[in-house]
PDB file of N, CA and C in Angstrom:
ATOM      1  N   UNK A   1      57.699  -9.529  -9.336  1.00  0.00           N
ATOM      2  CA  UNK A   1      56.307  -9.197  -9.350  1.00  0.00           C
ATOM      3  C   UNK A   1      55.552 -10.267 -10.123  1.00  0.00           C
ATOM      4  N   UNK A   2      54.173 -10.397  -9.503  1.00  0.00           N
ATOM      5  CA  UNK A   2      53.664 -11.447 -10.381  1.00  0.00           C
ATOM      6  C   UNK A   2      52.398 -10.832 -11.345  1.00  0.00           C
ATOM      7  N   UNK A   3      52.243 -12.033 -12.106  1.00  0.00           N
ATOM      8  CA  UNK A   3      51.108 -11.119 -12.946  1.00  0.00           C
ATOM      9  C   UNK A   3      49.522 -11.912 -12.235  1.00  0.00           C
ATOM     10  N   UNK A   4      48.761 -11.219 -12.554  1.00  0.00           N
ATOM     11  CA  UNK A   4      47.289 -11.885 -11.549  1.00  0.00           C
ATOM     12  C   UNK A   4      47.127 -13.250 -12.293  1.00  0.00           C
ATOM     13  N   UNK A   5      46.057 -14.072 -11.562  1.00  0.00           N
ATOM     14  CA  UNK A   5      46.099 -15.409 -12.101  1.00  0.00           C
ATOM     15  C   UNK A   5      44.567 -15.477 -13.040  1.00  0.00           C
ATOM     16  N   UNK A   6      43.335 -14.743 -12.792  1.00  0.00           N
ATOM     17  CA  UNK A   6      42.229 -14.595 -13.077  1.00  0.00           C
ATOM     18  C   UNK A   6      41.979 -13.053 -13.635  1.00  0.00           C
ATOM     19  N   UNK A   7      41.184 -12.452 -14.643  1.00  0.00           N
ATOM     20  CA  UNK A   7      41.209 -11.240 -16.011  1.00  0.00           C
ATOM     21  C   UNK A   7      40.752 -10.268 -14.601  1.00  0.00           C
ATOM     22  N   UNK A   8      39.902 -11.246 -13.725  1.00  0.00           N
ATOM     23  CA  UNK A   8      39.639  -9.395 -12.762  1.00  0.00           C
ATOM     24  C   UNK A   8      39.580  -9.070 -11.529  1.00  0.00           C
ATOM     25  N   UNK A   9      41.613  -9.732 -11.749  1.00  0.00           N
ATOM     26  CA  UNK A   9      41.964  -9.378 -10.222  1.00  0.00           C
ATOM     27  C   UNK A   9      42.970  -8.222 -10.857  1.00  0.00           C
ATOM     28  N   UNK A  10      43.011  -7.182 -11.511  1.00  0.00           N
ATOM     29  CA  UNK A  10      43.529  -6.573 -11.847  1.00  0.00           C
ATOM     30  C   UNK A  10      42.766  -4.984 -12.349  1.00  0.00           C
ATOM     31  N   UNK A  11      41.986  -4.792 -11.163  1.00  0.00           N
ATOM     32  CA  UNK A  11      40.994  -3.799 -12.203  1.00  0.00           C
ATOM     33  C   UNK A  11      41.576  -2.386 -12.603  1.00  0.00           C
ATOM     34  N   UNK A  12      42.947  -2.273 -12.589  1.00  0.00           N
ATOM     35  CA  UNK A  12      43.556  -1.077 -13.713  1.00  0.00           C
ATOM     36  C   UNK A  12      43.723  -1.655 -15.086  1.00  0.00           C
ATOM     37  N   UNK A  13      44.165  -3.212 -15.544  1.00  0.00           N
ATOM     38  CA  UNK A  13      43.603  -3.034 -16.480  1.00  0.00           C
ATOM     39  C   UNK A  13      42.680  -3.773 -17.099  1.00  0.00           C
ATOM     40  N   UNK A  14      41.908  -5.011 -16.057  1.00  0.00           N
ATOM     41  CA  UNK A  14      40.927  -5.863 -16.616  1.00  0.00           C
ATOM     42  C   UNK A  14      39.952  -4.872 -16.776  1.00  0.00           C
ATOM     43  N   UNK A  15      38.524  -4.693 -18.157  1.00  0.00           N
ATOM     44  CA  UNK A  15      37.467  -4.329 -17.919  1.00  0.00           C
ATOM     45  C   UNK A  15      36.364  -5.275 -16.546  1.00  0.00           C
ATOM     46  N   UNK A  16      35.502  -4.433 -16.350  1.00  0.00           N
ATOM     47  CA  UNK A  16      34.843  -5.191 -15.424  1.00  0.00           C
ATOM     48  C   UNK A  16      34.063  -6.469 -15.264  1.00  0.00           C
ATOM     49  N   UNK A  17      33.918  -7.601 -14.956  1.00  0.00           N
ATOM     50  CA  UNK A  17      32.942  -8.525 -15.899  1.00  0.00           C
ATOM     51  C   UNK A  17      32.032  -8.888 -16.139  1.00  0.00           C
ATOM     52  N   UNK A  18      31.047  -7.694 -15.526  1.00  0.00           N
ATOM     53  CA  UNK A  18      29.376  -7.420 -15.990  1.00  0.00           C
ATOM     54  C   UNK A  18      29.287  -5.816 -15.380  1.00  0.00           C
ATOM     55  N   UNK A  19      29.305  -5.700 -16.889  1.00  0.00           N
ATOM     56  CA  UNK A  19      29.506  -3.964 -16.866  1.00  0.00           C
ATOM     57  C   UNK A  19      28.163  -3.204 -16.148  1.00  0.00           C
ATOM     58  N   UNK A  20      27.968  -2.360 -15.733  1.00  0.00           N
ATOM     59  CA  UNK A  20      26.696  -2.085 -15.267  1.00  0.00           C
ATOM     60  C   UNK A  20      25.681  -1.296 -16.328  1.00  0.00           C
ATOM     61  N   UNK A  21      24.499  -1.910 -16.396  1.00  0.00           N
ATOM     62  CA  UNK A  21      23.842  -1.205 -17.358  1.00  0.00           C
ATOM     63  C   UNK A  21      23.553   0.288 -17.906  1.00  0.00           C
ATOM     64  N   UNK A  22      23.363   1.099 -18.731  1.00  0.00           N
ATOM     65  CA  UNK A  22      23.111   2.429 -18.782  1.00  0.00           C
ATOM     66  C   UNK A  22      21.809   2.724 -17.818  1.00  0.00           C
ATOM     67  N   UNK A  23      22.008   4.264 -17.340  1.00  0.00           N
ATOM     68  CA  UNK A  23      20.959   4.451 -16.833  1.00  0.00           C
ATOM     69  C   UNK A  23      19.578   5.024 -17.185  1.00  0.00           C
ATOM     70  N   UNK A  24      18.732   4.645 -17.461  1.00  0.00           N
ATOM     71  CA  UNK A  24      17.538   5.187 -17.518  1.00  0.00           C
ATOM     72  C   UNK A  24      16.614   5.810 -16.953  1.00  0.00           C
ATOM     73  N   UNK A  25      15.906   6.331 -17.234  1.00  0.00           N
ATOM     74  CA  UNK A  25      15.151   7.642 -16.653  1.00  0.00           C
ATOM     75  C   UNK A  25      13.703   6.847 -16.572  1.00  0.00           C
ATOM     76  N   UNK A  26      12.988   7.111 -15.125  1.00  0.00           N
ATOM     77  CA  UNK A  26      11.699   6.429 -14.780  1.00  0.00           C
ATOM     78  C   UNK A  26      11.409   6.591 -15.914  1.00  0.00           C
ATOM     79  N   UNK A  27      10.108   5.677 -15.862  1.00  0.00           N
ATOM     80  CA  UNK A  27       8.771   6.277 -16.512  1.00  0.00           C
ATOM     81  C   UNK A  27       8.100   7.471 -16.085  1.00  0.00           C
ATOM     82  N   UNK A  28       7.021   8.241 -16.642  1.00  0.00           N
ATOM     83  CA  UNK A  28       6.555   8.908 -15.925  1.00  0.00           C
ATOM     84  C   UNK A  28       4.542   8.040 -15.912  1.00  0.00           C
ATOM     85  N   UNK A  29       4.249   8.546 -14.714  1.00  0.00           N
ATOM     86  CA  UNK A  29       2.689   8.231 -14.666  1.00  0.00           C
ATOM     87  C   UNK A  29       2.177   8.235 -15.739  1.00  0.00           C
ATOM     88  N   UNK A  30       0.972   7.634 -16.394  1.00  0.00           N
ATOM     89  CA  UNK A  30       0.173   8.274 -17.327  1.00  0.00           C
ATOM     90  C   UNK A  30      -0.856   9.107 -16.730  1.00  0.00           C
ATOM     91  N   UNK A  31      -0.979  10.518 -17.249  1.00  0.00           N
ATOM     92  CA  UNK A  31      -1.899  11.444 -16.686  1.00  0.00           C
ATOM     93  C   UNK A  31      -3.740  10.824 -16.723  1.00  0.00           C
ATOM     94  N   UNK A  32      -4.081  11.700 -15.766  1.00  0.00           N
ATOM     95  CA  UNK A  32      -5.291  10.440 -15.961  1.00  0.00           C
ATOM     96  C   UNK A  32      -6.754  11.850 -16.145  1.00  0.00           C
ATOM     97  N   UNK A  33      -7.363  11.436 -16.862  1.00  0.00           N
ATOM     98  CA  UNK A  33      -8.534  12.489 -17.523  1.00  0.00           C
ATOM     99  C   UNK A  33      -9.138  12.755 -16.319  1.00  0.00           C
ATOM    100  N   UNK A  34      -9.447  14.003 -15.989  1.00  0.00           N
ATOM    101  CA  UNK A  34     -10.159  14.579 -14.777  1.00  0.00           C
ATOM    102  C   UNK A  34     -11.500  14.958 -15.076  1.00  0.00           C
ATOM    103  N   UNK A  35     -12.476  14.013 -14.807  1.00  0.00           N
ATOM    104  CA  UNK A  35     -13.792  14.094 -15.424  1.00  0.00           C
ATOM    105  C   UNK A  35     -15.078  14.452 -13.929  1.00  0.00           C
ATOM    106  N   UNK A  36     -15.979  14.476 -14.278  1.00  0.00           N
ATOM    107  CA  UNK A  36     -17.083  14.203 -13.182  1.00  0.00           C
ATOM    108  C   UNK A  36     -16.411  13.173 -12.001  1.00  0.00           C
ATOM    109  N   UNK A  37     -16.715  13.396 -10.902  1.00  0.00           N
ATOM    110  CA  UNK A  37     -16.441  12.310  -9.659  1.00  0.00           C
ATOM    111  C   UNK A  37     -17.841  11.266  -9.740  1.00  0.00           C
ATOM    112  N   UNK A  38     -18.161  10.847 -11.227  1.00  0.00           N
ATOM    113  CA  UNK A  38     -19.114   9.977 -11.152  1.00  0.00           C
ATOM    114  C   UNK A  38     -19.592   8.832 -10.126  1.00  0.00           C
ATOM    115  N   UNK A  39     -17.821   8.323  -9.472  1.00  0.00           N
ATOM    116  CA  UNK A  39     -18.290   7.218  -8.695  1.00  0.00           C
ATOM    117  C   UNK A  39     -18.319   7.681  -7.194  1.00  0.00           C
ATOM    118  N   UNK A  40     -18.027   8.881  -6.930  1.00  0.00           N
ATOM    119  CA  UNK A  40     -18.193   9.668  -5.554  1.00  0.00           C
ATOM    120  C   UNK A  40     -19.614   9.944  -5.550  1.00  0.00           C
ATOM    121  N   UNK A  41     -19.951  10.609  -6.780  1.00  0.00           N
ATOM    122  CA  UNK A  41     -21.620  11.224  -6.764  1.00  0.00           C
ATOM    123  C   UNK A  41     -22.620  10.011  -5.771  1.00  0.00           C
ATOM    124  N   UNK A  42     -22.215   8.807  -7.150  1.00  0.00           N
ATOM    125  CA  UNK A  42     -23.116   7.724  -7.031  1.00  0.00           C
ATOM    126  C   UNK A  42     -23.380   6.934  -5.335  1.00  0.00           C
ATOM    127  N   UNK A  43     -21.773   6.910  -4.989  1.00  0.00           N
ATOM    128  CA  UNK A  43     -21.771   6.485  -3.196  1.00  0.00           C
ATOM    129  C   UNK A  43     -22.584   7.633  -2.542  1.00  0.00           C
ATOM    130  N   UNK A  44     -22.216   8.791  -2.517  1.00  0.00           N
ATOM    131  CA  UNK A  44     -22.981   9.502  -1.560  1.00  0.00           C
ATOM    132  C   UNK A  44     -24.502   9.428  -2.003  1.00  0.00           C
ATOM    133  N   UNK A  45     -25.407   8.947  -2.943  1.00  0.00           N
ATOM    134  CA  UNK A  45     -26.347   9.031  -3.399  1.00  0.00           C
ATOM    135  C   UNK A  45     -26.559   7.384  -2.401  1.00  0.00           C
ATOM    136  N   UNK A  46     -25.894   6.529  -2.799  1.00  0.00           N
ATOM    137  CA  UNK A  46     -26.198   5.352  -1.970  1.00  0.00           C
ATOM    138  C   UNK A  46     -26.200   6.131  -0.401  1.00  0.00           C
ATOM    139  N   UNK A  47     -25.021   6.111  -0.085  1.00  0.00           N
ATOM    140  CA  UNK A  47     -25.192   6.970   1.683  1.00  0.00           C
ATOM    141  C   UNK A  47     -26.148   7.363   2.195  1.00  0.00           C
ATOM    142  N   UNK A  48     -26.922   8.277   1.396  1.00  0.00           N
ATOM    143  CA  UNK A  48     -28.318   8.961   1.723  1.00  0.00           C
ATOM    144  C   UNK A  48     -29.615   7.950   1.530  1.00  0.00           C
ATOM    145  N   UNK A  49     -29.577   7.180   0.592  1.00  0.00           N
ATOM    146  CA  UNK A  49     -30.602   6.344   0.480  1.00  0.00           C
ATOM    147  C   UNK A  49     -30.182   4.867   1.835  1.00  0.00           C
ATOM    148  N   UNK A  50     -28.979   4.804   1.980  1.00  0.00           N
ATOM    149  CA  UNK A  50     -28.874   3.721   3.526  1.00  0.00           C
ATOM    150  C   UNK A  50     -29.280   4.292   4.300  1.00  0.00           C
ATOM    151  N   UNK A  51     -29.472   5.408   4.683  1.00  0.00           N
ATOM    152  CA  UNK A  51     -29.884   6.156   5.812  1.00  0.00           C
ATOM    153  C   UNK A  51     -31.477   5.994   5.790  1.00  0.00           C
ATOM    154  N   UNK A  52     -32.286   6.356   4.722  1.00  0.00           N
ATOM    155  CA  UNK A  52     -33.579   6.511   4.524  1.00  0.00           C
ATOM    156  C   UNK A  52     -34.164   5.387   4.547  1.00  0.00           C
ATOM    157  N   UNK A  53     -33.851   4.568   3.819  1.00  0.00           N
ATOM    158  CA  UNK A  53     -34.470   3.667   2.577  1.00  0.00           C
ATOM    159  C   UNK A  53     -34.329   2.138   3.613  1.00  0.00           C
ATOM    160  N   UNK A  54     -33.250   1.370   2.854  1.00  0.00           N
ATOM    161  CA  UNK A  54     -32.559   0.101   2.356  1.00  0.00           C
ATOM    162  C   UNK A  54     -31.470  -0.001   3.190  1.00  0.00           C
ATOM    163  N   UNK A  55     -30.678   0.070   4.551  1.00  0.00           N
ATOM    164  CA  UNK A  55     -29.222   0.181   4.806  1.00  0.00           C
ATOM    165  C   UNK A  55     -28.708  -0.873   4.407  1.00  0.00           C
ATOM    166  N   UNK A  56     -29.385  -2.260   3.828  1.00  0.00           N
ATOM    167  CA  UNK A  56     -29.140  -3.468   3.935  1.00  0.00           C
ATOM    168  C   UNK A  56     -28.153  -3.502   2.626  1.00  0.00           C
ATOM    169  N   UNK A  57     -29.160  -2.876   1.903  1.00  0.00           N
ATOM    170  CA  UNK A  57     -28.656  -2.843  -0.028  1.00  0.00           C
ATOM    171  C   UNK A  57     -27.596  -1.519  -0.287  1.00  0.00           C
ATOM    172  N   UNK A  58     -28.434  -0.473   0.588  1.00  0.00           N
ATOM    173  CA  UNK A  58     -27.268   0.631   0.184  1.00  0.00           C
ATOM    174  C   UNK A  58     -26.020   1.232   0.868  1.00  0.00           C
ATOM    175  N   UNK A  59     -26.143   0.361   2.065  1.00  0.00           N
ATOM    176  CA  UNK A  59     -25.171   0.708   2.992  1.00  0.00           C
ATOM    177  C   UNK A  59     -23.856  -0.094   2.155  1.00  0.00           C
ATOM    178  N   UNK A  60     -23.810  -1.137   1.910  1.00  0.00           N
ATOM    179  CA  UNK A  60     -22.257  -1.790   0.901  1.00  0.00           C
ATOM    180  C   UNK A  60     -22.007  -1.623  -0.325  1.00  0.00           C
ATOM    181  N   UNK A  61     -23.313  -0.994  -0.763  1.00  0.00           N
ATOM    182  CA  UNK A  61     -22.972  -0.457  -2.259  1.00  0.00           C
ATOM    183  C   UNK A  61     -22.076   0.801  -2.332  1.00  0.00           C
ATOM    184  N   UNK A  62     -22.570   1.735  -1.432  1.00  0.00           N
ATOM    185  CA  UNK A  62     -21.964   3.357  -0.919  1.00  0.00           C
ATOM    186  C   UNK A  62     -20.320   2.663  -0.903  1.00  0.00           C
ATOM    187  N   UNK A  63     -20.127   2.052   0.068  1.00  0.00           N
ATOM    188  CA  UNK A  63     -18.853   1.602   0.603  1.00  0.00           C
ATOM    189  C   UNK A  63     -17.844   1.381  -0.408  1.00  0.00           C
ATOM    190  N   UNK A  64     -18.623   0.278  -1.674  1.00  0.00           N
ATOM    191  CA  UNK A  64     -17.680  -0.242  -2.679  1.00  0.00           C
ATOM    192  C   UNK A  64     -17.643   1.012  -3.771  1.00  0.00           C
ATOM    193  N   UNK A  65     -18.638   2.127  -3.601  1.00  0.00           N
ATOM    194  CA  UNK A  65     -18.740   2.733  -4.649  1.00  0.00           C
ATOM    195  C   UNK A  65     -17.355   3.935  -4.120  1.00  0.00           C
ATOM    196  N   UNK A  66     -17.508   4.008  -3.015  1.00  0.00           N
ATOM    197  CA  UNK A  66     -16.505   5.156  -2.210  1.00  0.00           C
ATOM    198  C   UNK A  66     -14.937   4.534  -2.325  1.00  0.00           C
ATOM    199  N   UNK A  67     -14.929   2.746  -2.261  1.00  0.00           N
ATOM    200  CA  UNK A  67     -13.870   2.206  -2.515  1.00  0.00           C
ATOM    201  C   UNK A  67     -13.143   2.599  -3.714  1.00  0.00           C
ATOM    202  N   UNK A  68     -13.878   2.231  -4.742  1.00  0.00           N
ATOM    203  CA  UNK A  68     -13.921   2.425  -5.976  1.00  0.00           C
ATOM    204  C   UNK A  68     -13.189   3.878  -5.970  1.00  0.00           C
ATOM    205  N   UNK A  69     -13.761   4.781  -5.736  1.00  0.00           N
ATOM    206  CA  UNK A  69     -13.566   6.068  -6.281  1.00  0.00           C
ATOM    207  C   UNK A  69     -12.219   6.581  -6.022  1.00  0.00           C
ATOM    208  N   UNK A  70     -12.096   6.088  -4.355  1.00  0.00           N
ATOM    209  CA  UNK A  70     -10.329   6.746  -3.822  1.00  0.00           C
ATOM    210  C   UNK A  70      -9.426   5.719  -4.760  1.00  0.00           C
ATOM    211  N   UNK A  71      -9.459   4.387  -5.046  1.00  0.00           N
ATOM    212  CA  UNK A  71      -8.775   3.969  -6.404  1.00  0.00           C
ATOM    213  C   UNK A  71      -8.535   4.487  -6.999  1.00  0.00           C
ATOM    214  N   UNK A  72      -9.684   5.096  -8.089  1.00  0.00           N
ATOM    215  CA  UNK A  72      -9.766   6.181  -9.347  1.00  0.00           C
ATOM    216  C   UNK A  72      -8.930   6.880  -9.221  1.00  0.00           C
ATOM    217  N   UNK A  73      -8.433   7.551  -8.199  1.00  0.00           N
ATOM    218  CA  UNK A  73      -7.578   9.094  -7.738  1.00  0.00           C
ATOM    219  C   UNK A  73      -8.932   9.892  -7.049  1.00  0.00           C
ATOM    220  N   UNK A  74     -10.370   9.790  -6.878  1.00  0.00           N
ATOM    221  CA  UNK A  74     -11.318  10.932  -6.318  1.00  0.00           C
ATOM    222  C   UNK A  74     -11.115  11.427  -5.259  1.00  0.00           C
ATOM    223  N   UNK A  75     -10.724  12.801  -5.217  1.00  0.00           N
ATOM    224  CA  UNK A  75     -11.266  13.166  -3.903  1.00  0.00           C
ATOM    225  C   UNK A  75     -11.456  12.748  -2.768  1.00  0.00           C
ATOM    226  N   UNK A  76     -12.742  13.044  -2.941  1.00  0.00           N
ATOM    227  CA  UNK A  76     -13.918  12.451  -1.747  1.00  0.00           C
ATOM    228  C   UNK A  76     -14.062  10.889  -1.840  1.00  0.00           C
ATOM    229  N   UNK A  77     -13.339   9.954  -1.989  1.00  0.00           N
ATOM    230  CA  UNK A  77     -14.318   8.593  -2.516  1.00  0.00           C
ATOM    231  C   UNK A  77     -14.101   7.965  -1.285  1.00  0.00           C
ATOM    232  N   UNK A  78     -12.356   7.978  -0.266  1.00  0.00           N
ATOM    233  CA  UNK A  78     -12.656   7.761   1.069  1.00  0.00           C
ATOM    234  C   UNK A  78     -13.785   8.309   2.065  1.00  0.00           C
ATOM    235  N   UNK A  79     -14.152   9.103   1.959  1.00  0.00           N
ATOM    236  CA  UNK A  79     -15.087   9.614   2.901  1.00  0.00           C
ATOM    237  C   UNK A  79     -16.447   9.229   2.629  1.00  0.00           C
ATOM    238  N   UNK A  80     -16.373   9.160   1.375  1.00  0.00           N
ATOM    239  CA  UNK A  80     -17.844   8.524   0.747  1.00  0.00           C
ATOM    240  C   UNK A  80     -18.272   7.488   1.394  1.00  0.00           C
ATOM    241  N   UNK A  81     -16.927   6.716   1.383  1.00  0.00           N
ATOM    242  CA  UNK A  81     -17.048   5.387   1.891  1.00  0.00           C
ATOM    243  C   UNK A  81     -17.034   5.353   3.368  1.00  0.00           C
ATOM    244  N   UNK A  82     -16.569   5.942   4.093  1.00  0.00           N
ATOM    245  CA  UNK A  82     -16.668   6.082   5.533  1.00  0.00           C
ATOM    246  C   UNK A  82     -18.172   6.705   5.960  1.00  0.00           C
ATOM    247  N   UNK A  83     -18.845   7.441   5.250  1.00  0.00           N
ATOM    248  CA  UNK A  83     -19.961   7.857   5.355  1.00  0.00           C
ATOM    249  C   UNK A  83     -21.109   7.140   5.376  1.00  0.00           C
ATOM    250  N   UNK A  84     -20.721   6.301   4.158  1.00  0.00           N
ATOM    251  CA  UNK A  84     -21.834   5.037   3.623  1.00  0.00           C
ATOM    252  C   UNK A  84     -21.951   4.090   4.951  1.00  0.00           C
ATOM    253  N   UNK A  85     -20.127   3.618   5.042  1.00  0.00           N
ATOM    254  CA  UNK A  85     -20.451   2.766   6.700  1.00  0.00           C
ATOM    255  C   UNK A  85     -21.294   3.457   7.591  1.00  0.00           C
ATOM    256  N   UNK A  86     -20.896   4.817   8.309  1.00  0.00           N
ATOM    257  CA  UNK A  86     -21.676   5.305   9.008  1.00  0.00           C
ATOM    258  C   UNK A  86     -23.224   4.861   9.301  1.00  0.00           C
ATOM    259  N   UNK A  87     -23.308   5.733   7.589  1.00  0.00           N
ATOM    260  CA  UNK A  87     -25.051   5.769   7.408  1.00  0.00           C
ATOM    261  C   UNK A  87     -25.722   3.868   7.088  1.00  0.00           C
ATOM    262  N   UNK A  88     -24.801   2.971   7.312  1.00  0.00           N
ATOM    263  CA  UNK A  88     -25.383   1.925   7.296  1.00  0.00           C
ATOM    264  C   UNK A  88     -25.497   1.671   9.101  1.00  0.00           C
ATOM    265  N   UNK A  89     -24.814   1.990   9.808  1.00  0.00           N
ATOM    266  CA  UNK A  89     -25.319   1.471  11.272  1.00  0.00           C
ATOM    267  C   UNK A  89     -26.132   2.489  11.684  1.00  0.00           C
ATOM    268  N   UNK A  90     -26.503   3.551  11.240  1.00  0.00           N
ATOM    269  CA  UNK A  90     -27.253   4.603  11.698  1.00  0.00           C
ATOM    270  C   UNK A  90     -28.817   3.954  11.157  1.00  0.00           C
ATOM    271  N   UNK A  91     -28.473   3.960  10.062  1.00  0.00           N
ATOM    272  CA  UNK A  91     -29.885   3.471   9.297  1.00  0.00           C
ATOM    273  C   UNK A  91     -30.878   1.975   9.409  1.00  0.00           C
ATOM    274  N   UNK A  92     -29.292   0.901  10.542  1.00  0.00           N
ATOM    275  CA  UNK A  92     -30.180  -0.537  11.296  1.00  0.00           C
ATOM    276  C   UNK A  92     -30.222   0.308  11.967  1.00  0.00           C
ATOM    277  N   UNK A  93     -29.864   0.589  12.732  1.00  0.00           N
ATOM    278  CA  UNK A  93     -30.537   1.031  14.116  1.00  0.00           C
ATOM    279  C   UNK A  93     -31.558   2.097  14.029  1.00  0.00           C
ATOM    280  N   UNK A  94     -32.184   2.912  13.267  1.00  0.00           N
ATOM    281  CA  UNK A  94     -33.242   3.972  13.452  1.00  0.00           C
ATOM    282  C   UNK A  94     -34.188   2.789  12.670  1.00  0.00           C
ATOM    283  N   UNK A  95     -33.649   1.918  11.770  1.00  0.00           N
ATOM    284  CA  UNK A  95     -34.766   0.921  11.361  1.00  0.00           C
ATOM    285  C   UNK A  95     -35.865   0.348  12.247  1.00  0.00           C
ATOM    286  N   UNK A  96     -34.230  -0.422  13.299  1.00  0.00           N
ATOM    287  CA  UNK A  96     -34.979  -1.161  14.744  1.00  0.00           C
ATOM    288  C   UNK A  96     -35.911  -0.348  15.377  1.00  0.00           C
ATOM    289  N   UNK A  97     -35.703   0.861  15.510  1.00  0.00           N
ATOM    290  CA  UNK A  97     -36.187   1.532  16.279  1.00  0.00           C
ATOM    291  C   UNK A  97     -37.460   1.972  15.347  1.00  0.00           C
ATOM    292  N   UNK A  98     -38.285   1.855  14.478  1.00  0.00           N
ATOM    293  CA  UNK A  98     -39.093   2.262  14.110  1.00  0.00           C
ATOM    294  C   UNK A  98     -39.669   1.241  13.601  1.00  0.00           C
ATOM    295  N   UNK A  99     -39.558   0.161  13.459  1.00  0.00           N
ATOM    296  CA  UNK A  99     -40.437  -1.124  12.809  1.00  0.00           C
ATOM    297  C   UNK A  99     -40.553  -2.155  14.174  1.00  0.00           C
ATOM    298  N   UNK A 100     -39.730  -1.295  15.713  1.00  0.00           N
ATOM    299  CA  UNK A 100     -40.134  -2.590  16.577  1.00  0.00           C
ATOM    300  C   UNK A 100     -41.016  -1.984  17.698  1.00  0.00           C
ATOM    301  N   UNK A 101     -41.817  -0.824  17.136  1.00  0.00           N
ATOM    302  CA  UNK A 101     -42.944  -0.018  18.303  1.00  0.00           C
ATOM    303  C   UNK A 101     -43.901  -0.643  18.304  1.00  0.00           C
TER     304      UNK A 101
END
């Protein structure tokens, strides 16, 4: 019988030769303060004013503000933002239509 030529061709009794690390336990999230949907409020407040007003100014503000918010964790901040788009092509076009009579 021969004996091995290298420590870990023998693994009954070589140890291994990069042991595997201990295991650790995730992290967990940091919980995040559940306050006012300040930046949802603020988009749908833009939304309504692209529609009326400004679509030019408030139609991409709504958008980034709705962006913003589904980031945060909000709610509503996708829809905000899908709304804001909306109410920005709703709001050129009833524009056109009322400043080209």
């Amino acid at each position: 019988m021969t004996t091995p030529q290298h420590p870990g061709d023998n693994p009954d009794r070589d140890p291994p030769r990069y042991p595997s690390p201990p295991p650790y336990e995730p992290l967990a999230p940091a919980p995040r303060e559940q306050g006012p949907p300040t930046l949802t409020i603020i988009g749908a407040v833009c939304a309504v004013l692209a529609l009326l007003l400004c679509p030019i100014l408030f139609g991409p503000a709504g958008i980034v503000f709705g962006y913003l918010a589904h980031k945060k964790g909000e709610k509503f901040g996708k829809w905000v933002a899908v709304a804001s788009a909306v109410a920005l092509v709703l709001g050129l076009i009833v524009s056109l239509i009322v400043y080209n009579r």
